[in-house]
C-alpha atoms as a PDB file:
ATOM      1  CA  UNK A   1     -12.774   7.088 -32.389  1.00  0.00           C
ATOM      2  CA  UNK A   2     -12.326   8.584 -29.194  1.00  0.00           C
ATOM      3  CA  UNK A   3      -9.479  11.488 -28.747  1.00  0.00           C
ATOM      4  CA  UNK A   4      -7.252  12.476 -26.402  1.00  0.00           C
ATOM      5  CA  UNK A   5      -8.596  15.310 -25.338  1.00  0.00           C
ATOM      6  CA  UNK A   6     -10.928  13.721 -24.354  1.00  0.00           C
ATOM      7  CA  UNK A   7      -9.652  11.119 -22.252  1.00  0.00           C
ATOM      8  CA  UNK A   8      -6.777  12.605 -20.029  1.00  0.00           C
ATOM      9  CA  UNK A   9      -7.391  14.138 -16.765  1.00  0.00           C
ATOM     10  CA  UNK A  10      -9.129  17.488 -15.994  1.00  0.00           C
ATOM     11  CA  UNK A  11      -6.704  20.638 -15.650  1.00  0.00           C
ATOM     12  CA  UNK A  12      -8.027  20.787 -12.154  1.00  0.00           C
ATOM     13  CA  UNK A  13      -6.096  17.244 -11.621  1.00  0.00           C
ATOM     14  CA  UNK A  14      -2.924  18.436 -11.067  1.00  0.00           C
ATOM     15  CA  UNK A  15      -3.780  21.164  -8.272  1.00  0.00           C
ATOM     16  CA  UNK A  16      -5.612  18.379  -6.532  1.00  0.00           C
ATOM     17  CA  UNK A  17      -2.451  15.941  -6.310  1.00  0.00           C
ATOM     18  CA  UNK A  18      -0.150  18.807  -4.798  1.00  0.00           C
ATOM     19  CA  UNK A  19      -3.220  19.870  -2.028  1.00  0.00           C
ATOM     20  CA  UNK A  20      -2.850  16.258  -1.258  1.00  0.00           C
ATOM     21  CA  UNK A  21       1.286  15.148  -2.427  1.00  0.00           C
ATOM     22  CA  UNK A  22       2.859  17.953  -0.522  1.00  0.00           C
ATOM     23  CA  UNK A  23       1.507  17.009   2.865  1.00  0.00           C
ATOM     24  CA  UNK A  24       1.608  13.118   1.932  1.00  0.00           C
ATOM     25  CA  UNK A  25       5.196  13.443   0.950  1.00  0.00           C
ATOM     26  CA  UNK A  26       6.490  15.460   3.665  1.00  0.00           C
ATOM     27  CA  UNK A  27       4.943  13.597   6.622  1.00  0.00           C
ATOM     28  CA  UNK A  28       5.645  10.221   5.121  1.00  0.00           C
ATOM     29  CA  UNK A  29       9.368  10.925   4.619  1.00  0.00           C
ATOM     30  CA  UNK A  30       9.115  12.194   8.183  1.00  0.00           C
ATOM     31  CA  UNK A  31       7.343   9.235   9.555  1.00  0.00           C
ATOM     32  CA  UNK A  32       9.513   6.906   7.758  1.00  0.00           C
ATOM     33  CA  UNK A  33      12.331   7.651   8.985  1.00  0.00           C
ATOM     34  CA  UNK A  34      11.327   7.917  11.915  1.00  0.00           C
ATOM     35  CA  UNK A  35       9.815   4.263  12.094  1.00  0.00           C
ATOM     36  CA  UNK A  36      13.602   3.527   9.843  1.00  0.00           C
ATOM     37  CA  UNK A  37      15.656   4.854  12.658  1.00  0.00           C
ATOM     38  CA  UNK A  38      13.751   3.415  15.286  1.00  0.00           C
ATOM     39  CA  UNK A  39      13.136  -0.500  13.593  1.00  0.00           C
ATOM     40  CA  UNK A  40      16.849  -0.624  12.475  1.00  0.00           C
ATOM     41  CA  UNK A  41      18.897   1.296  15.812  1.00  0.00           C
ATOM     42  CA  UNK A  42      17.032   0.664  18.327  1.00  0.00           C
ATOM     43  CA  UNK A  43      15.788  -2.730  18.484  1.00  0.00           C
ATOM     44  CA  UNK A  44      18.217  -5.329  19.350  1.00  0.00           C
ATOM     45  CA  UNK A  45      16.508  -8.423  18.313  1.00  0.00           C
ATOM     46  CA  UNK A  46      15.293  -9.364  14.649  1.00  0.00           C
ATOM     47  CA  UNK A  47      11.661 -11.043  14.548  1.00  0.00           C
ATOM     48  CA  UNK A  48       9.334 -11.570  11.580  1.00  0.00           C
ATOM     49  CA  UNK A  49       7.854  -8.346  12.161  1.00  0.00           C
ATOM     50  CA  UNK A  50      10.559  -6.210  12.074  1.00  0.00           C
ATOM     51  CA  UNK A  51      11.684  -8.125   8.906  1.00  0.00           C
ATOM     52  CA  UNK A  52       8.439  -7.183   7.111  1.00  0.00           C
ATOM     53  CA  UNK A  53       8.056  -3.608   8.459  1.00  0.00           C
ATOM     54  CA  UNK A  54      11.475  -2.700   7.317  1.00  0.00           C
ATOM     55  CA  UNK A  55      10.613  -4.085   3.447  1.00  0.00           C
ATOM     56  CA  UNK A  56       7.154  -1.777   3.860  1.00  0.00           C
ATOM     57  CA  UNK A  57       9.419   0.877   4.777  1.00  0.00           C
ATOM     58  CA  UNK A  58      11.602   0.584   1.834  1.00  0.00           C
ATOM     59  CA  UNK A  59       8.414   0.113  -0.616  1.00  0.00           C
ATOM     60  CA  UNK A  60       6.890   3.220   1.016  1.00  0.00           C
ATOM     61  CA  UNK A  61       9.782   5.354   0.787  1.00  0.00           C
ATOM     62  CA  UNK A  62      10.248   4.459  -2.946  1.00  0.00           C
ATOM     63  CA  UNK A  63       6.784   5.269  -3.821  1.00  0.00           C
ATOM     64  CA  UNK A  64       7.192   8.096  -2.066  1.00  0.00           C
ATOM     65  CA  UNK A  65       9.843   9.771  -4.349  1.00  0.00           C
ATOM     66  CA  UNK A  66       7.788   9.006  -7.407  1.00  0.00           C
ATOM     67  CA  UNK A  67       5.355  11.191  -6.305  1.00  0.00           C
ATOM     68  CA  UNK A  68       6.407  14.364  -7.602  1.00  0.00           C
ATOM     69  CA  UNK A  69       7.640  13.561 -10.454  1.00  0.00           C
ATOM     70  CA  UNK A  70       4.058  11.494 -10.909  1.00  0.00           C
ATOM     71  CA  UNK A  71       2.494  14.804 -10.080  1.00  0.00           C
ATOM     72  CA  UNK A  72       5.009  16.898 -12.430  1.00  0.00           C
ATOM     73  CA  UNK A  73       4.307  14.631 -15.586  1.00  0.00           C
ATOM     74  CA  UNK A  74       0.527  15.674 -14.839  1.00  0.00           C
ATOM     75  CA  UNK A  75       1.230  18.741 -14.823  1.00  0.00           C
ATOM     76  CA  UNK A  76       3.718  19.457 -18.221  1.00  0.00           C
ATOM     77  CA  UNK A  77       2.407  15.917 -19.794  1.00  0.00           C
ATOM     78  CA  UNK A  78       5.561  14.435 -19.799  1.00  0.00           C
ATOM     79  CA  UNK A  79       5.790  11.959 -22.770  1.00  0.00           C
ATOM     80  CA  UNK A  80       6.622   7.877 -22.340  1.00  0.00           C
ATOM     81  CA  UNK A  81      10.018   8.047 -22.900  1.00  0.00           C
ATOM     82  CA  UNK A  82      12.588   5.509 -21.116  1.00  0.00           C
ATOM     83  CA  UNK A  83      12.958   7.435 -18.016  1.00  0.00           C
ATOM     84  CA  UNK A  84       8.806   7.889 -17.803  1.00  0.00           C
ATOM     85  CA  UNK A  85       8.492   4.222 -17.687  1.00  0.00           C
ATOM     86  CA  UNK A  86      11.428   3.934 -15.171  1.00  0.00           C
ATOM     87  CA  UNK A  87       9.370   5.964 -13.097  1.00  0.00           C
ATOM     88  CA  UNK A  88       6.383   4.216 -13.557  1.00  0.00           C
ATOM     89  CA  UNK A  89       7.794   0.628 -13.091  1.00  0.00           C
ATOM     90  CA  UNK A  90       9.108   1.697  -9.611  1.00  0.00           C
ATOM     91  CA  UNK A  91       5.548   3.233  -8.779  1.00  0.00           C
ATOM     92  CA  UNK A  92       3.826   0.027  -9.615  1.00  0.00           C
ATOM     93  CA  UNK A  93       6.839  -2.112  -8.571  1.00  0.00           C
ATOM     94  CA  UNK A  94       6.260  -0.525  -4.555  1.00  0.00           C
ATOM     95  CA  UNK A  95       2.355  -0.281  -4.722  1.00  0.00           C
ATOM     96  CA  UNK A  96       1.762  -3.891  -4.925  1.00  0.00           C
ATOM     97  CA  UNK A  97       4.947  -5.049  -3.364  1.00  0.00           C
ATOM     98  CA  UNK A  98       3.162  -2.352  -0.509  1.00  0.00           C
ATOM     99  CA  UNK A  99      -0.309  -4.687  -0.827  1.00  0.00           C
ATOM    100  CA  UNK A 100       1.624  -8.390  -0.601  1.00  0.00           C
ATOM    101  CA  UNK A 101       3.600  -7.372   2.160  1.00  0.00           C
ATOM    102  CA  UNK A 102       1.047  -6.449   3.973  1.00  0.00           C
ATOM    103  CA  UNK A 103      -1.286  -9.228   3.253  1.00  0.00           C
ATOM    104  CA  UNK A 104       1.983 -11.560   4.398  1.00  0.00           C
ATOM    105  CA  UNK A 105       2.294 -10.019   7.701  1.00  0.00           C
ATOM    106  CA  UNK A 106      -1.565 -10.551   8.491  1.00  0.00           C
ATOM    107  CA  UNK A 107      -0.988 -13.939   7.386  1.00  0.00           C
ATOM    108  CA  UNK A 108       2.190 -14.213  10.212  1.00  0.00           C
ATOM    109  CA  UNK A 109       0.011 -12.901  12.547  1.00  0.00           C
ATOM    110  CA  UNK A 110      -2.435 -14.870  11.638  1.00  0.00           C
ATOM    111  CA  UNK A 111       0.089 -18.073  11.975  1.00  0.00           C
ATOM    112  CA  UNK A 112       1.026 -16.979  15.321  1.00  0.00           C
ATOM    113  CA  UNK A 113      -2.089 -16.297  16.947  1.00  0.00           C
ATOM    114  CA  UNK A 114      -4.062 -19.526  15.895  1.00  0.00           C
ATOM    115  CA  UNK A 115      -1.377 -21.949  15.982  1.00  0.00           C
ATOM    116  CA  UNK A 116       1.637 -20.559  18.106  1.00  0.00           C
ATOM    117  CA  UNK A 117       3.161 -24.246  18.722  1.00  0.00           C
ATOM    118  CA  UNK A 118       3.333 -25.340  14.709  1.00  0.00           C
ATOM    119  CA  UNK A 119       4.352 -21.080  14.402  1.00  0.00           C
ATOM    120  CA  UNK A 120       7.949 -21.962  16.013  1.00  0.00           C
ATOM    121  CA  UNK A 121       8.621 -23.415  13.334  1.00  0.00           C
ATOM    122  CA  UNK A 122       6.747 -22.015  10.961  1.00  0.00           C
ATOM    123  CA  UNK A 123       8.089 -18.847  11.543  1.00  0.00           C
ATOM    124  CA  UNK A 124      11.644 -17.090  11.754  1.00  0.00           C
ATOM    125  CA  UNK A 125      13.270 -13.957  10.246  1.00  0.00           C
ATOM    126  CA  UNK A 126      15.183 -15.573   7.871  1.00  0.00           C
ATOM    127  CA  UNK A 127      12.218 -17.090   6.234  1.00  0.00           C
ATOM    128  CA  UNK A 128      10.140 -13.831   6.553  1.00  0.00           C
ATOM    129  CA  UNK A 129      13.471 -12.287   5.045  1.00  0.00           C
ATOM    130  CA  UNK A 130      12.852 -14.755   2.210  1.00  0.00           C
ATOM    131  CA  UNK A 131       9.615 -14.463   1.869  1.00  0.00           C
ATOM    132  CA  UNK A 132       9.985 -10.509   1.715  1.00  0.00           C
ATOM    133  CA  UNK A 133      13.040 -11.117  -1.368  1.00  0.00           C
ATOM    134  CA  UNK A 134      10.603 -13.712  -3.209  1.00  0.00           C
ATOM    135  CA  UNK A 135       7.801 -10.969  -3.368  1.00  0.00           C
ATOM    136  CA  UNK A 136       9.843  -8.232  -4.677  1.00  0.00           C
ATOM    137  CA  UNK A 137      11.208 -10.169  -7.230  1.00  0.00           C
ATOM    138  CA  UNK A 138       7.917 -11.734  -8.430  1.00  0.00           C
ATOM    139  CA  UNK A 139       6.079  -8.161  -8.240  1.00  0.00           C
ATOM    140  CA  UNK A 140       8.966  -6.430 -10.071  1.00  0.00           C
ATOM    141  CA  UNK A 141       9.433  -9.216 -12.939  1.00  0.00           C
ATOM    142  CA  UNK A 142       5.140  -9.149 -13.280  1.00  0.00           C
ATOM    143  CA  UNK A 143       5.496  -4.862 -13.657  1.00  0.00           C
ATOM    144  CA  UNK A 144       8.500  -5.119 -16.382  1.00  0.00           C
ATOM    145  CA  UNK A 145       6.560  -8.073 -18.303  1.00  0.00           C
ATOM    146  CA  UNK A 146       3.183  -5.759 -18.333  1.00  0.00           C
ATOM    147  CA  UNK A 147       5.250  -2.800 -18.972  1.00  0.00           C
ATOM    148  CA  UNK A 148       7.052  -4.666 -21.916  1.00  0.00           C
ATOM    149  CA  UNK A 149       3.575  -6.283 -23.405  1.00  0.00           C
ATOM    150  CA  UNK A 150       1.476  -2.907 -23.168  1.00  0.00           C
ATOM    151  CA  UNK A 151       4.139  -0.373 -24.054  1.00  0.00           C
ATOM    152  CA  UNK A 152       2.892  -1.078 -28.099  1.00  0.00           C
ATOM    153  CA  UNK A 153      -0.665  -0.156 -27.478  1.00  0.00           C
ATOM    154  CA  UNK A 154      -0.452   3.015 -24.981  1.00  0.00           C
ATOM    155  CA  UNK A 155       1.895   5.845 -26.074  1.00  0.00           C
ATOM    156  CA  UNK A 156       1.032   9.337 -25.137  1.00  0.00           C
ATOM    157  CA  UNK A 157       1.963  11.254 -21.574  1.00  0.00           C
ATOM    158  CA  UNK A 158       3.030   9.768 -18.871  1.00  0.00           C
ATOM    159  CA  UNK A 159       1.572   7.995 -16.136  1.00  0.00           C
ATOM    160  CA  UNK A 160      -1.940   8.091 -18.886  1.00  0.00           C
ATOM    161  CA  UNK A 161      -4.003   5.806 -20.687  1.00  0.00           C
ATOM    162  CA  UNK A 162      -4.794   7.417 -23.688  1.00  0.00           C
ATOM    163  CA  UNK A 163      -5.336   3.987 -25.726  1.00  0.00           C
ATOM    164  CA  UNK A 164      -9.065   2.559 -25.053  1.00  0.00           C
ATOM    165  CA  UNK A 165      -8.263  -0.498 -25.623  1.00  0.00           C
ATOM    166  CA  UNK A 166      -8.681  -2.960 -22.738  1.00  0.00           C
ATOM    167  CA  UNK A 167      -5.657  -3.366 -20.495  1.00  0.00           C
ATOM    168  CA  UNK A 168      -5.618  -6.729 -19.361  1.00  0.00           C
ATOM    169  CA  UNK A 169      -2.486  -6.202 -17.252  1.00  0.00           C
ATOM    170  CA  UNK A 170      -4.775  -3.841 -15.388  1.00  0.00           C
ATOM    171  CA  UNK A 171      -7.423  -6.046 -14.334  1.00  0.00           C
ATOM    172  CA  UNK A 172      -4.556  -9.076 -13.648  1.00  0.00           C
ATOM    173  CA  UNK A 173      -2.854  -6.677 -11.462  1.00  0.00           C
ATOM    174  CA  UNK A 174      -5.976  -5.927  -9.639  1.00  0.00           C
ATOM    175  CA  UNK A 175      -7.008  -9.742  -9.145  1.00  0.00           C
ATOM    176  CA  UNK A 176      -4.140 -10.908  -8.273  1.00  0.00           C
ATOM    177  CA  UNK A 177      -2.858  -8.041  -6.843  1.00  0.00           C
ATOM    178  CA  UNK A 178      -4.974  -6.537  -4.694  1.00  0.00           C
ATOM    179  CA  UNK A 179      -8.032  -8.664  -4.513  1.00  0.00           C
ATOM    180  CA  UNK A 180      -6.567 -12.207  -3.566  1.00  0.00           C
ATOM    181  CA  UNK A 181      -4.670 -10.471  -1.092  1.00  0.00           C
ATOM    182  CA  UNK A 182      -8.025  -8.558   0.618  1.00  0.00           C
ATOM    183  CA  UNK A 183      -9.695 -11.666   0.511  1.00  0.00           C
ATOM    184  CA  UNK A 184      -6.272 -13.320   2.515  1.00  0.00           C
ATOM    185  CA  UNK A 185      -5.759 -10.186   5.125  1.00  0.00           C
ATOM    186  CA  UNK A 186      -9.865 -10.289   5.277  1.00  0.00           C
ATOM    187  CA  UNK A 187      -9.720 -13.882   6.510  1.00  0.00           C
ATOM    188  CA  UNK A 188      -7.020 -13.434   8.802  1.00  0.00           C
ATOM    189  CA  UNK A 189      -7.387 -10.543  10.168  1.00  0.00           C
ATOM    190  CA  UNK A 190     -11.226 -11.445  11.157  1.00  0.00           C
ATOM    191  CA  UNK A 191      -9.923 -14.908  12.430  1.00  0.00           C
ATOM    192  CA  UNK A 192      -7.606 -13.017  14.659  1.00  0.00           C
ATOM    193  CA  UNK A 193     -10.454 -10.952  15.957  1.00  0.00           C
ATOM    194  CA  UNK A 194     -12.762 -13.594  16.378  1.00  0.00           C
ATOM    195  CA  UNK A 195      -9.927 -15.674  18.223  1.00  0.00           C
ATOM    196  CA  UNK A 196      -9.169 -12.171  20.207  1.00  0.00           C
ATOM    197  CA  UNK A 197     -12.710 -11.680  21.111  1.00  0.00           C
ATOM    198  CA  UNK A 198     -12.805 -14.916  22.826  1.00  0.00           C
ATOM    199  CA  UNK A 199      -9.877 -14.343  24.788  1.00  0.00           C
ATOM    200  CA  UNK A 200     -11.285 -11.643  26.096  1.00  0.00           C
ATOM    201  CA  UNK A 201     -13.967 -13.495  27.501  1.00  0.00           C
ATOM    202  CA  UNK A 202     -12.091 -15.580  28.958  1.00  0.00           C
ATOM    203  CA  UNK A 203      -9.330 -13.302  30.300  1.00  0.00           C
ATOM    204  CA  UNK A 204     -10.852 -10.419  32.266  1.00  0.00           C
ATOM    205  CA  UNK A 205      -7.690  -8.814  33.827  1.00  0.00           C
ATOM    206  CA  UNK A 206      -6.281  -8.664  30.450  1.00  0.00           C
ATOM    207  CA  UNK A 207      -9.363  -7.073  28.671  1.00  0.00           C
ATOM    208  CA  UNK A 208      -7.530  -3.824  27.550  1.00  0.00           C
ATOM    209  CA  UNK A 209      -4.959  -5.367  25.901  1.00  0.00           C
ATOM    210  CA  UNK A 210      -6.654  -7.680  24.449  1.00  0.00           C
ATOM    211  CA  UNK A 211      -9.486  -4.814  23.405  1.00  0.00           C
ATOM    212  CA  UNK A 212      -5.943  -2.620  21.857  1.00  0.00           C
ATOM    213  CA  UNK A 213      -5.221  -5.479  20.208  1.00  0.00           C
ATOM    214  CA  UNK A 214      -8.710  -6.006  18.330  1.00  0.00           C
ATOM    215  CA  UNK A 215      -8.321  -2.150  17.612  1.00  0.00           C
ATOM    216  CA  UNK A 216      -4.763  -2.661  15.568  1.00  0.00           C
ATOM    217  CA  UNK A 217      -5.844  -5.260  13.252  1.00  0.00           C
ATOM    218  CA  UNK A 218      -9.327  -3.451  12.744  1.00  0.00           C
ATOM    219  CA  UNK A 219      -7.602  -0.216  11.909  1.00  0.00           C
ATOM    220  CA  UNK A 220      -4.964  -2.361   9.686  1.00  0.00           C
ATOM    221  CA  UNK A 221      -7.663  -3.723   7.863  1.00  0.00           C
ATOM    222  CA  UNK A 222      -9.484  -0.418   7.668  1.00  0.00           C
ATOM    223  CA  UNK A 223      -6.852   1.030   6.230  1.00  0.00           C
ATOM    224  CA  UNK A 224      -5.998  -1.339   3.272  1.00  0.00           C
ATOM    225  CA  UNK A 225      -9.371  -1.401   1.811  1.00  0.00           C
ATOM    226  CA  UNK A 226      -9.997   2.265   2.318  1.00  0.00           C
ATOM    227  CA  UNK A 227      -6.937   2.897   0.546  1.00  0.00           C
ATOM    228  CA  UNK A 228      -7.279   0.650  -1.973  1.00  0.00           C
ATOM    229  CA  UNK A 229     -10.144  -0.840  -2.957  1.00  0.00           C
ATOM    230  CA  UNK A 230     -10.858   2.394  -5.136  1.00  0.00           C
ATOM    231  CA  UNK A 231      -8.170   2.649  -7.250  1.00  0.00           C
ATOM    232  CA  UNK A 232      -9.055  -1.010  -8.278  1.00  0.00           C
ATOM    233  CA  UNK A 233     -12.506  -1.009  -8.617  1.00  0.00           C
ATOM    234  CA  UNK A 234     -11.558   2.337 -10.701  1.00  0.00           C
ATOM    235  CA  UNK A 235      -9.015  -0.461 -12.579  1.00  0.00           C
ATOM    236  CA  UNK A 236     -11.984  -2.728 -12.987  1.00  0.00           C
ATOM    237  CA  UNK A 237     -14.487  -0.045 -14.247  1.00  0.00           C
ATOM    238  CA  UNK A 238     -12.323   1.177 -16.711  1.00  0.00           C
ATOM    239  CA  UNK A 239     -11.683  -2.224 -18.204  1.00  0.00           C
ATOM    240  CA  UNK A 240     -15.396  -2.630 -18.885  1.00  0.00           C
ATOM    241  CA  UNK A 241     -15.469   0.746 -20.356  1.00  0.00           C
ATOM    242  CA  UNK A 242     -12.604   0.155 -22.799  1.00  0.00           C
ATOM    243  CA  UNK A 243     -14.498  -3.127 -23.445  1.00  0.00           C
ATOM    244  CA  UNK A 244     -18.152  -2.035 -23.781  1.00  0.00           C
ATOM    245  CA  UNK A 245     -18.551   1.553 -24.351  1.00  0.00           C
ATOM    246  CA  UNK A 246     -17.567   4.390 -26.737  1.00  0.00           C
ATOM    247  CA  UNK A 247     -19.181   7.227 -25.496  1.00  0.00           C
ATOM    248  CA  UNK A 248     -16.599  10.070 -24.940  1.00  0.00           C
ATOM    249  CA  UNK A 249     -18.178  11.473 -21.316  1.00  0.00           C
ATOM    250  CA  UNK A 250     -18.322   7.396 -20.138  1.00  0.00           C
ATOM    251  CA  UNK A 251     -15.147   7.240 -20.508  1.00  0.00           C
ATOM    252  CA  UNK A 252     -14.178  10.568 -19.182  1.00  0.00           C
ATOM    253  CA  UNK A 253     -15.875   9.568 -15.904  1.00  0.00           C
ATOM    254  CA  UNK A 254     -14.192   6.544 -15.365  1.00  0.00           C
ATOM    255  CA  UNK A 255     -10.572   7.902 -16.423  1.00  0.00           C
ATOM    256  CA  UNK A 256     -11.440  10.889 -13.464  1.00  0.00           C
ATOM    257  CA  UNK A 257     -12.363   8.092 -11.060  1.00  0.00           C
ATOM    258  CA  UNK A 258      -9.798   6.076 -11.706  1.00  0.00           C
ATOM    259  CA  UNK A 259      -7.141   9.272 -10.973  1.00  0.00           C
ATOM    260  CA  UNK A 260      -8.600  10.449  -7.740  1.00  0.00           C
ATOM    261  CA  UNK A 261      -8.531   7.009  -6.406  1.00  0.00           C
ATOM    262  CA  UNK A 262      -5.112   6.710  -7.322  1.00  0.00           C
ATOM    263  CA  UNK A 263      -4.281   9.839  -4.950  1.00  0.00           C
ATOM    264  CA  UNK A 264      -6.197   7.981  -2.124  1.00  0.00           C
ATOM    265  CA  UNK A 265      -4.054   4.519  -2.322  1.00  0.00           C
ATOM    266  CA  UNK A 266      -0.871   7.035  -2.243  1.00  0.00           C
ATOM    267  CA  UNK A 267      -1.717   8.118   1.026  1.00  0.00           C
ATOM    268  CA  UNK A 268      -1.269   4.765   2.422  1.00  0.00           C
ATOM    269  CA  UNK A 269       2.677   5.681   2.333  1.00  0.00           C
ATOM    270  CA  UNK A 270       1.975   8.070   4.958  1.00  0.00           C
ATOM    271  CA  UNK A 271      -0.485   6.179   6.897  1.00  0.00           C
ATOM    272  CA  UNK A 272       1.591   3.043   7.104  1.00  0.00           C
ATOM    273  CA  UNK A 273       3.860   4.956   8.929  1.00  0.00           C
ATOM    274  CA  UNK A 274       1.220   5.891  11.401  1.00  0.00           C
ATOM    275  CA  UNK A 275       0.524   2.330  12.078  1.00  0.00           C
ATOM    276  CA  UNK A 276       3.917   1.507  12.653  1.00  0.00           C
ATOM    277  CA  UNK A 277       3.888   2.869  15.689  1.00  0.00           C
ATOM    278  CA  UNK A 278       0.904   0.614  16.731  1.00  0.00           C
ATOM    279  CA  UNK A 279       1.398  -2.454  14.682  1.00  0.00           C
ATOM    280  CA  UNK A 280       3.482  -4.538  17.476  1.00  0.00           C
ATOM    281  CA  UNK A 281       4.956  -4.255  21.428  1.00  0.00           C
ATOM    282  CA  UNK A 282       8.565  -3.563  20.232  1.00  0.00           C
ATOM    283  CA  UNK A 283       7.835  -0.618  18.289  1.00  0.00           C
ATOM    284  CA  UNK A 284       5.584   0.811  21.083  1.00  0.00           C
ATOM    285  CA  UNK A 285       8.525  -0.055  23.641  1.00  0.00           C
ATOM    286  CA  UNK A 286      11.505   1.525  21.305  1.00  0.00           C
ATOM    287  CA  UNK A 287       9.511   4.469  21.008  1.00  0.00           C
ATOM    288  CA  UNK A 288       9.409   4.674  24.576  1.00  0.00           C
ATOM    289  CA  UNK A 289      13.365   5.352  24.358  1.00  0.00           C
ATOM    290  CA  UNK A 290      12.844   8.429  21.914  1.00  0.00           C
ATOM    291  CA  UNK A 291      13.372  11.900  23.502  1.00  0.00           C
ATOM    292  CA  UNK A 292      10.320  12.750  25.349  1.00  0.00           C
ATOM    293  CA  UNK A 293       8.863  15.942  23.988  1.00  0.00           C
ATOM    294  CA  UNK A 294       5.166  17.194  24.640  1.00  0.00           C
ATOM    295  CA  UNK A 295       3.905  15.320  21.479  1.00  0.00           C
ATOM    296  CA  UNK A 296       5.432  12.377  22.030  1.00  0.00           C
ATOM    297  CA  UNK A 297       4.373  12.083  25.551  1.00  0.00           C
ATOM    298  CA  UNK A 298       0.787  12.910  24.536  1.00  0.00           C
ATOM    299  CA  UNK A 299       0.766  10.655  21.947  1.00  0.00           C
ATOM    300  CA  UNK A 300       2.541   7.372  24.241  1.00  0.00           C
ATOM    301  CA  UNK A 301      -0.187   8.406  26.843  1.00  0.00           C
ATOM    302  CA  UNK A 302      -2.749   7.878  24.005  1.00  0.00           C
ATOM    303  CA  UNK A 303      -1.428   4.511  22.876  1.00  0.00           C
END
C-alpha cells in the first residue's frame, strides 16, 4: 500500500507555483482587461472572432482567480471540503472550456479561409455565440459528472490525488479534451498555412501580410501544445502508473511531473492575452486607438 507521504507534492512545490503564479496572475489580469476593454468598447461591429475571444477572456479570467487559492491549498493542504471542489470544478470547468474554444476558432478560421463562399453562411456571431454557450455547458456538466463519480475514491487535500487508483475521468478528459481538439487545431491550422503559403506565391505585393499571417497561426499553434500537451501526457502517465506499478518513487515521479506541467498549461491565461493582440485585424486596428505611450508605440511598430 502506498502512503501519502509519499505521493503528494515536494515542499519545494509550493515556492515554485508563486515564482511562477504571481507574475502569471498579475500580467494576465492586466492583459485581460486590457484585451476586455478593448474587444467589448471599442469595436463597433460583432464578428465570430470577437464572439470567441470574449468567451476565452471570460475562461481565462476565471482560471485566473483560482490560482491562488490553487497555490494556497498547496501550501496549508487544504482538505476536499465543498468549497475545495467548488474551486476545483471552476479550474477544470475554464481549462478545457480554454482548449475547445480555441480549437473552435481554428476551425472558423479554418472555414473561412478554405471555403469563404459556403463560410457566409456557415458563419455568423450568433451561431459562434451558440456554439461558445453549447461548449460551456457540455464542459461544465462533463467536470460536475467526474467530480460527482470520483469524489468516493480520492479524499485527502485539495487539488491532490492521493488515491492510486486509476482515474478514468483523467484520461477521458485528456482524449477528448485536449487530444481530439490538437488533432482538429493541428489540421486546420496546417491547412491554413499550406493554403497561406500558396497565396504567397501567387501574390507577391502582398507577401508580408500574408508571411504575418503564417506567423499568427504558427505561434497559435505553438502555443497550445507547448502549454498543454504536458500536463496531459503527465494525465496519461499517471494513469498507467496507477494501473501498472506500485513502486513508491514511480509514482512519486509521475505525481511531480504531472504538477509542474500543470503550472505550464496555467500560463496559457497570460499568454492568450498576448495573442490577442495578434490573433485578427480588428484587434490590431482598436489598439491603434489606445493612448500612445512609448511601449505601445514600440510594440504597434513591432506588429
Amino acid at each position: 500500500m502506498t502512503s501519502n507521504s509519499s505521493i503528494k507534492a515536494p515542499e519545494t512545490f509550493h515556492v515554485i507555483q508563486l515564482i511562477v503564479y504571481i507574475p502569471v496572475f498579475l500580467s494576465g489580469i492586466l492583459l485581460n482587461a486590457l484585451a476586455f476593454w478593448v474587444f467589448c468598447y471599442k469595436l463597433s461591429k460583432w464578428t465570430e472572432t470577437r464572439v470567441y475571444m470574449i468567451n476565452l477572456m471570460i475562461a481565462d479570467c476565471c482560471l485566473l482567480f483560482t490560482l491562488p487559492f490553487k497555490a494556497f491549498s498547496h501550501n496549508h493542504e487544504l482538505p476536499r471540503d465543498n468549497k475545495c471542489l467548488a474551486i476545483e470544478a471552476m479550474y477544470f470547468i475554464n481549462r478545457y472550456t480554454s482548449i475547445y474554444i480555441i480549437t473552435i476558432t481554428a476551425v472558423d478560421r479554418y472555414i473561412a479561409i478554405m471555403y469563404p463562399l459556403k463560410s457566409m453562411t456557415l458563419r455568423s456571431p450568433f451561431k459562434a455565440a451558440v456554439a461558445s454557450g453549447f461548449l460551456w455547458l457540455l464542459v461544465i456538466s462533463f467536470v460536475c459528472l467526474a467530480q460527482v463519480l470520483e469524489e468516493q475514491q480520492n479524499h485527502g487535500i485539495c487539488f491532490e490525488k492521493f488515491s492510486t487508483e486509476p482515474s478514468k475521468a483523467a484520461l477521458a478528459f485528456s482524449i477528448g479534451g485536449f487530444f481530439i481538439p490538437l488533432i482538429i487545431l493541428s489540421f486546420c491550422s496546417i491547412q491554413i498555412i499550406k493554403k497561406l503559403v500558396r497565396k504567397k506565391k501567387t501574390n507577391p505585393h502582398e507577401e508580408k501580410l500574408i508571411q504575418k499571417a503564417i506567423y499568427i497561426v504558427s505561434a497559435n499553434m505553438a502555443v497550445f501544445i507547448i502549454c498543454f500537451l504536458p500536463v496531459n501526457i503527465g494525465h496519461i502517465v499517471r494513469f498507467i502508473v496507477d494501473s501498472t506499478s506500485t513502486s513508491c518513487s514511480v509514482i512519486y515521479s509521475g505525481n511531480v511531473f504531472l504538477h509542474v506541467a500543470s503550472i505550464i498549461a496555467n500560463t496559457n491565461c497570460c499568454l492568450d492575452a498576448i495573442c490577442y493582440y495578434f490573433v485578427n485585424r480588428e484587434f490590431q486596428e482598436a489598439s491603434s486607438m489606445l493612448p500612445k505611450t512609448k511601449s505601445t508605440k514600440s510594440m504597434s511598430n513591432h506588429s
